[in-house]
N, C-alpha and C. Protein backbone atom coordinates (compact mmCIF):
# COMPACT_ATOMS: atom_id res chain seq x y z
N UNK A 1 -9.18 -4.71 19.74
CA UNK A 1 -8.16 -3.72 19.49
C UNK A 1 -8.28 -3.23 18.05
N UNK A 2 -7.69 -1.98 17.95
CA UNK A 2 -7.81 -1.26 16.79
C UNK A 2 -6.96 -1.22 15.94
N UNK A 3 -6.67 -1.86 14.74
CA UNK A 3 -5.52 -1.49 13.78
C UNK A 3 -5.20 -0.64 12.46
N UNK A 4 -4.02 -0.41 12.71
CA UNK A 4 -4.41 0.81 11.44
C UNK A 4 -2.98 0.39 10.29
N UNK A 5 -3.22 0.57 9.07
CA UNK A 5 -1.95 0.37 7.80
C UNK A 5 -1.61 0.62 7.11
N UNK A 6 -0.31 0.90 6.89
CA UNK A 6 0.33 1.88 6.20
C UNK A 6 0.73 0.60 5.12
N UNK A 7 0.16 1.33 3.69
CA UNK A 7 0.45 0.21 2.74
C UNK A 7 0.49 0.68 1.27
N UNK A 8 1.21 -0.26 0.36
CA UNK A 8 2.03 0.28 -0.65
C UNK A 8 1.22 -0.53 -1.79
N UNK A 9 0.82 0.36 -3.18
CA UNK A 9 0.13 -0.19 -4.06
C UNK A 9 1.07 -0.19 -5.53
N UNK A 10 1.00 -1.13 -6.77
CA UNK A 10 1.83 -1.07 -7.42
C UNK A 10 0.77 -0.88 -8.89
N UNK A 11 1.41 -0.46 -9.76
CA UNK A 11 0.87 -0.71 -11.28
C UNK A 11 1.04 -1.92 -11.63
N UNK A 12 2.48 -2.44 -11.44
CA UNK A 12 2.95 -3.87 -12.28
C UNK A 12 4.24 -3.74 -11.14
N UNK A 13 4.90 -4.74 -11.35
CA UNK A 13 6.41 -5.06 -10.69
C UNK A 13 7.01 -3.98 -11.49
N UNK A 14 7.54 -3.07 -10.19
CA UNK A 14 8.86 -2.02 -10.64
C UNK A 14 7.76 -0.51 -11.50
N UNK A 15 6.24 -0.81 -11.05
CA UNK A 15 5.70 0.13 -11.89
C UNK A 15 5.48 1.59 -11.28
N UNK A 16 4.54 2.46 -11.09
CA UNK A 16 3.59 3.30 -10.30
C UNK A 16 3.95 2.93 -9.35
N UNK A 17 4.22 3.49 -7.92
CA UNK A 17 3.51 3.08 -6.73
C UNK A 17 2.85 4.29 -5.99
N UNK A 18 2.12 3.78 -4.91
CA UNK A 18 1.01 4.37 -4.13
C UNK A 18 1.32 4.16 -3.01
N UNK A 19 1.42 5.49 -2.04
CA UNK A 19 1.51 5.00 -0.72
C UNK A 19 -0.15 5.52 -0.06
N UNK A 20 -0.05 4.39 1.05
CA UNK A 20 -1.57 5.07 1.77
C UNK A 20 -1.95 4.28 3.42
N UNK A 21 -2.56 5.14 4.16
CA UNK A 21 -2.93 4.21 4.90
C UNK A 21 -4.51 4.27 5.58
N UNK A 22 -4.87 3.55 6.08
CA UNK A 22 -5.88 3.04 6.46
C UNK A 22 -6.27 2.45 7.63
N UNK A 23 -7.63 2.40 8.16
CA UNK A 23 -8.37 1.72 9.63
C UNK A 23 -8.82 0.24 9.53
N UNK A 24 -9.14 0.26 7.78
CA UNK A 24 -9.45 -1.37 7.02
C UNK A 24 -9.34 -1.23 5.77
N UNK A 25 -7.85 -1.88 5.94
CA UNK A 25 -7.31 -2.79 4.72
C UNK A 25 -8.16 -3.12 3.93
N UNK A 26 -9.47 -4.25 3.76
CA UNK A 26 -10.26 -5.11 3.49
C UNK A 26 -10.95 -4.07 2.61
N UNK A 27 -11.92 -3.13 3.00
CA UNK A 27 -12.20 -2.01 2.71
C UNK A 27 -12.06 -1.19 1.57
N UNK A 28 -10.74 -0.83 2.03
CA UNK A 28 -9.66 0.25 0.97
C UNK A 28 -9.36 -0.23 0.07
N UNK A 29 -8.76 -2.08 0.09
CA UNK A 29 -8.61 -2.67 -1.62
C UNK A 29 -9.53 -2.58 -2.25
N UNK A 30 -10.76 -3.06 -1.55
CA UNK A 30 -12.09 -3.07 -2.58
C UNK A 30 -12.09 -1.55 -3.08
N UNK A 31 -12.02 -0.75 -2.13
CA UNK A 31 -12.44 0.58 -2.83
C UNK A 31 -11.22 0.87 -4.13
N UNK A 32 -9.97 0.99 -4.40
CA UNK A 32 -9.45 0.90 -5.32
C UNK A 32 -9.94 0.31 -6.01
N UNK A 33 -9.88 -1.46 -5.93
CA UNK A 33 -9.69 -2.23 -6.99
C UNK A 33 -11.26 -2.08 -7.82
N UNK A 34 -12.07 -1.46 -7.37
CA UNK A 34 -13.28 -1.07 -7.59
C UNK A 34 -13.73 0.06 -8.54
N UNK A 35 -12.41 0.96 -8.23
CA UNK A 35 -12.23 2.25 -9.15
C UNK A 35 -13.71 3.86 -7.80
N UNK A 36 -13.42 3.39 -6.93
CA UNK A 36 -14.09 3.88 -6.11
C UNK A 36 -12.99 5.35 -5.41
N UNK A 37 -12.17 5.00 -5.81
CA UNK A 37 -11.16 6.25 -4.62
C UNK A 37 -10.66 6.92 -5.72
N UNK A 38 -11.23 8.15 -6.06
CA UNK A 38 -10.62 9.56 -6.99
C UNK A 38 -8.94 9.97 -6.31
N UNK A 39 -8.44 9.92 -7.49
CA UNK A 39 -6.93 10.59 -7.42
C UNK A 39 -5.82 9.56 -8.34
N UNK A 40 -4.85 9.91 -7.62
CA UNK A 40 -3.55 9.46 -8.74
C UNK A 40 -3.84 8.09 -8.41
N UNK A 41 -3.96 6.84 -7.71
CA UNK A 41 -4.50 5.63 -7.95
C UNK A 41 -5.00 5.77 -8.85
N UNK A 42 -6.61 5.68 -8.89
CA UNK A 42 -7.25 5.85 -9.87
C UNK A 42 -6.58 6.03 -11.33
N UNK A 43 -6.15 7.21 -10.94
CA UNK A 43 -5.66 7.70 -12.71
C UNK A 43 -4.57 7.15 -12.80
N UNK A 44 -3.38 6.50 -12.10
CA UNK A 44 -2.42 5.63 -12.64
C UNK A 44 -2.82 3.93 -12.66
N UNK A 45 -4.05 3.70 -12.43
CA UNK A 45 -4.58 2.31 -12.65
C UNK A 45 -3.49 1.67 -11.54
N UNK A 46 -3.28 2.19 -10.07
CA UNK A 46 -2.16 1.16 -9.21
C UNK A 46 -3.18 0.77 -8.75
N UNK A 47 -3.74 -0.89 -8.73
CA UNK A 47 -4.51 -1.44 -7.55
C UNK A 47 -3.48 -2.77 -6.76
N UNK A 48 -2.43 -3.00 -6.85
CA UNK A 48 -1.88 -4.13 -7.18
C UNK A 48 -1.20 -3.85 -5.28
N UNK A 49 -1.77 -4.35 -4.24
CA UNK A 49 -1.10 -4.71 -2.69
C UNK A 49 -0.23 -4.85 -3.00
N UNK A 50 1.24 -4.72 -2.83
CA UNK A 50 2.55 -5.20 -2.53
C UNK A 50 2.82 -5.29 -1.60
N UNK A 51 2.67 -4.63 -0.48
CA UNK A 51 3.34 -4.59 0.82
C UNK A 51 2.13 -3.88 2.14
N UNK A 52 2.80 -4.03 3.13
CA UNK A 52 1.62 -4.02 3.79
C UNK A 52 1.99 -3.69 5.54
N UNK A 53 1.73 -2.95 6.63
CA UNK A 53 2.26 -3.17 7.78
C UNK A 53 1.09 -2.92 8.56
N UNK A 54 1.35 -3.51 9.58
CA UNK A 54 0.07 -2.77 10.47
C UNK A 54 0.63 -2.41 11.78
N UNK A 55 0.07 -1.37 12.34
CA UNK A 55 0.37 -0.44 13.41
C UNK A 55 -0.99 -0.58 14.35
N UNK A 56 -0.82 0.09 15.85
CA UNK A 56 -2.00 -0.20 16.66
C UNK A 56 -2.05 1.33 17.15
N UNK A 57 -1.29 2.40 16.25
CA UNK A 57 -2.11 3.70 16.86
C UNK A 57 -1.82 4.75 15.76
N UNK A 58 -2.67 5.24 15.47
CA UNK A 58 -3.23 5.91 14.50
C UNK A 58 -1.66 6.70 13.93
N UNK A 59 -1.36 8.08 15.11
CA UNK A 59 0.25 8.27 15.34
C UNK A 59 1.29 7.64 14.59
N UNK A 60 1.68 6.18 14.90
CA UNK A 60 2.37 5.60 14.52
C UNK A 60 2.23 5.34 12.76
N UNK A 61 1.08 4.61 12.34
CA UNK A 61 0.72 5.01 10.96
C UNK A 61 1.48 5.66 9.91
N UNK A 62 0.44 7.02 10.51
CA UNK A 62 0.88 8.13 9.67
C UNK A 62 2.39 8.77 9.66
N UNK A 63 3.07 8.49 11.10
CA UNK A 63 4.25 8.48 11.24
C UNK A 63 5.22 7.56 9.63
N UNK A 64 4.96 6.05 10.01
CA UNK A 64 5.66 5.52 8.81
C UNK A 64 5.10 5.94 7.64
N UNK A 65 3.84 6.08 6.86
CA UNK A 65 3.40 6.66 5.93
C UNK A 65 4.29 7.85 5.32
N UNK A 66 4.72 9.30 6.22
CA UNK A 66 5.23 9.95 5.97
C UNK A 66 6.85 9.57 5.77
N UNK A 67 7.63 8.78 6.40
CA UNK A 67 8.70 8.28 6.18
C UNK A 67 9.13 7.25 4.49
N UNK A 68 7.88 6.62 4.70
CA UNK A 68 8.04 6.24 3.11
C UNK A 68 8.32 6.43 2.48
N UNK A 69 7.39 7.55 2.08
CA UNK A 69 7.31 8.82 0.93
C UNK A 69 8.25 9.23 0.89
N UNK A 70 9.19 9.54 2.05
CA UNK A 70 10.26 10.59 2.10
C UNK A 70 11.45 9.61 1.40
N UNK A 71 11.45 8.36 1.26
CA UNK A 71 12.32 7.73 0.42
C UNK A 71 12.70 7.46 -0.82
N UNK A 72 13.63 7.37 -1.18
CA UNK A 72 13.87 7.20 -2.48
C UNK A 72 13.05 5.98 -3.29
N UNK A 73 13.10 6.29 -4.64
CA UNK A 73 12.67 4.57 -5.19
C UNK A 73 12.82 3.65 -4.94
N UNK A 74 14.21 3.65 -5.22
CA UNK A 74 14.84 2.22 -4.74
C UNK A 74 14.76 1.73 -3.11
N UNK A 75 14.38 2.98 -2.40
CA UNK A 75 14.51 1.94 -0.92
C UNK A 75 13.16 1.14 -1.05
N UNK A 76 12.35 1.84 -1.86
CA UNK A 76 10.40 1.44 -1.51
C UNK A 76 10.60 0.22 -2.06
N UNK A 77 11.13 0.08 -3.58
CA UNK A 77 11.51 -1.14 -3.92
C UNK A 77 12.45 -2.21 -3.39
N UNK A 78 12.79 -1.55 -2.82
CA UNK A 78 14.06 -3.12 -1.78
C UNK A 78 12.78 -3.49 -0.69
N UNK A 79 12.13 -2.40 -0.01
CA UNK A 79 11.26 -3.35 0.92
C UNK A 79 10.12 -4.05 0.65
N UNK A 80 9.91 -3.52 -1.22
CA UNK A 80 8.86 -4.80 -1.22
C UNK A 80 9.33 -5.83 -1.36
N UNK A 81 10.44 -5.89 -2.39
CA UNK A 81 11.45 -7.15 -2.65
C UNK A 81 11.62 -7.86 -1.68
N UNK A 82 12.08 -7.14 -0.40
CA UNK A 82 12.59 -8.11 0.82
C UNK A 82 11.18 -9.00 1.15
N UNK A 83 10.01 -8.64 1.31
CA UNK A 83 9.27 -9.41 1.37
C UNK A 83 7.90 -10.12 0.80
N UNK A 84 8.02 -9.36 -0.53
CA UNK A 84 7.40 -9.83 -1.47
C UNK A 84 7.91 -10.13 -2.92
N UNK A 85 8.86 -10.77 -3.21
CA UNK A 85 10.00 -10.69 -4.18
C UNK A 85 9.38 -11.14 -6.01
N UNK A 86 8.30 -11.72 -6.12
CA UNK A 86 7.30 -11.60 -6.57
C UNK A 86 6.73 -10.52 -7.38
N UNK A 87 6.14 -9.46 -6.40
CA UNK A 87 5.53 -8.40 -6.57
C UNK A 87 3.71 -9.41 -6.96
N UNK A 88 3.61 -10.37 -5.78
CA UNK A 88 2.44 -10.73 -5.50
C UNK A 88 1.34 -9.74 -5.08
N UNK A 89 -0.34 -9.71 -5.55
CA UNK A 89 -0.89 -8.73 -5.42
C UNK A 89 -1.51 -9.26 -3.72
N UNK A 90 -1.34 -8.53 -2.91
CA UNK A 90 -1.38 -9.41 -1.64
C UNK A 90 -3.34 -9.21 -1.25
N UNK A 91 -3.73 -8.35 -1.89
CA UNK A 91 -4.61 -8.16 -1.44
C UNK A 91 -5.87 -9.19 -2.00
N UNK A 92 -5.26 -10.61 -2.54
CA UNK A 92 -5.78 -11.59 -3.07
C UNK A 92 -5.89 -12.38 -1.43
N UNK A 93 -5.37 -12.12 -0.91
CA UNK A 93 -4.84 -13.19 0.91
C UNK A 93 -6.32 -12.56 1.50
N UNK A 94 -6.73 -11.66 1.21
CA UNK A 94 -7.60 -10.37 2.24
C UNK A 94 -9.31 -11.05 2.06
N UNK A 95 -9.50 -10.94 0.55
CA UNK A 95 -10.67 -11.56 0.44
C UNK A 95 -11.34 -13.22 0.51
C-alpha cells in the first residue's frame, strides 16, 4: 500500500514553520536537511520534523495540507505541542 504525508517543519521551537507533503517522508528529510529543495525552507534554514501524519490517498493529503495552512499560528502550534511538546526533530526516528 501507498502512503502519502502531510508534514510540518520547524526552525527552532515556536520558530519558522513549513508545511509540505509527500509520497516519502524518508526522502524529503534528507532532501531538506541536505539543503537539496530550493525555496522558503531552504532560505529560512526550517529542517527541524515536528509533526507528521500519514494519509493512504493522495486526495486526502493535499486535502489536510491545504487546511493547515489555512490556520492560524497558534492552532499549528497547539498541534505540535499536543504531540510533540518538546519540539523533538522527529525526523531523527526515520533514519
Amino acid at each position: 500500500m501507498k502512503y502519502y504525508y502531510v508534514y510540518i517543519l520547524a526552525s527552532k521551537r515556536r520558530g519558522t514553520l513549513y508545511i509540505g507533503v509527500t509520497n516519502d517522508l524518508i526522502r524529503r528529510m534528507y532532501e531538506h536537511k541536505n539543503g537539496l529543495v530550493k525555496g522558503f525552507a531552504k532560505r529560512y534554514k526550517v529542517y527541524n520534523l515536528v509533526y507528521y501524519q500519514q494519509c493512504e490517498d493522495i486526495e486526502s493529503v493535499i486535502q489536510r495540507e491545504k487546511h493547515l495552512k489555512a490556520w492560524h499560528r497558534e492552532w499549528k502550534i497547539r498541534l505540535i505541542e499536543e504531540t510533540n511538546p518538546m519540539w523533538k526533530d522527529l525526523s531523527s526516528n526515520l533514519f
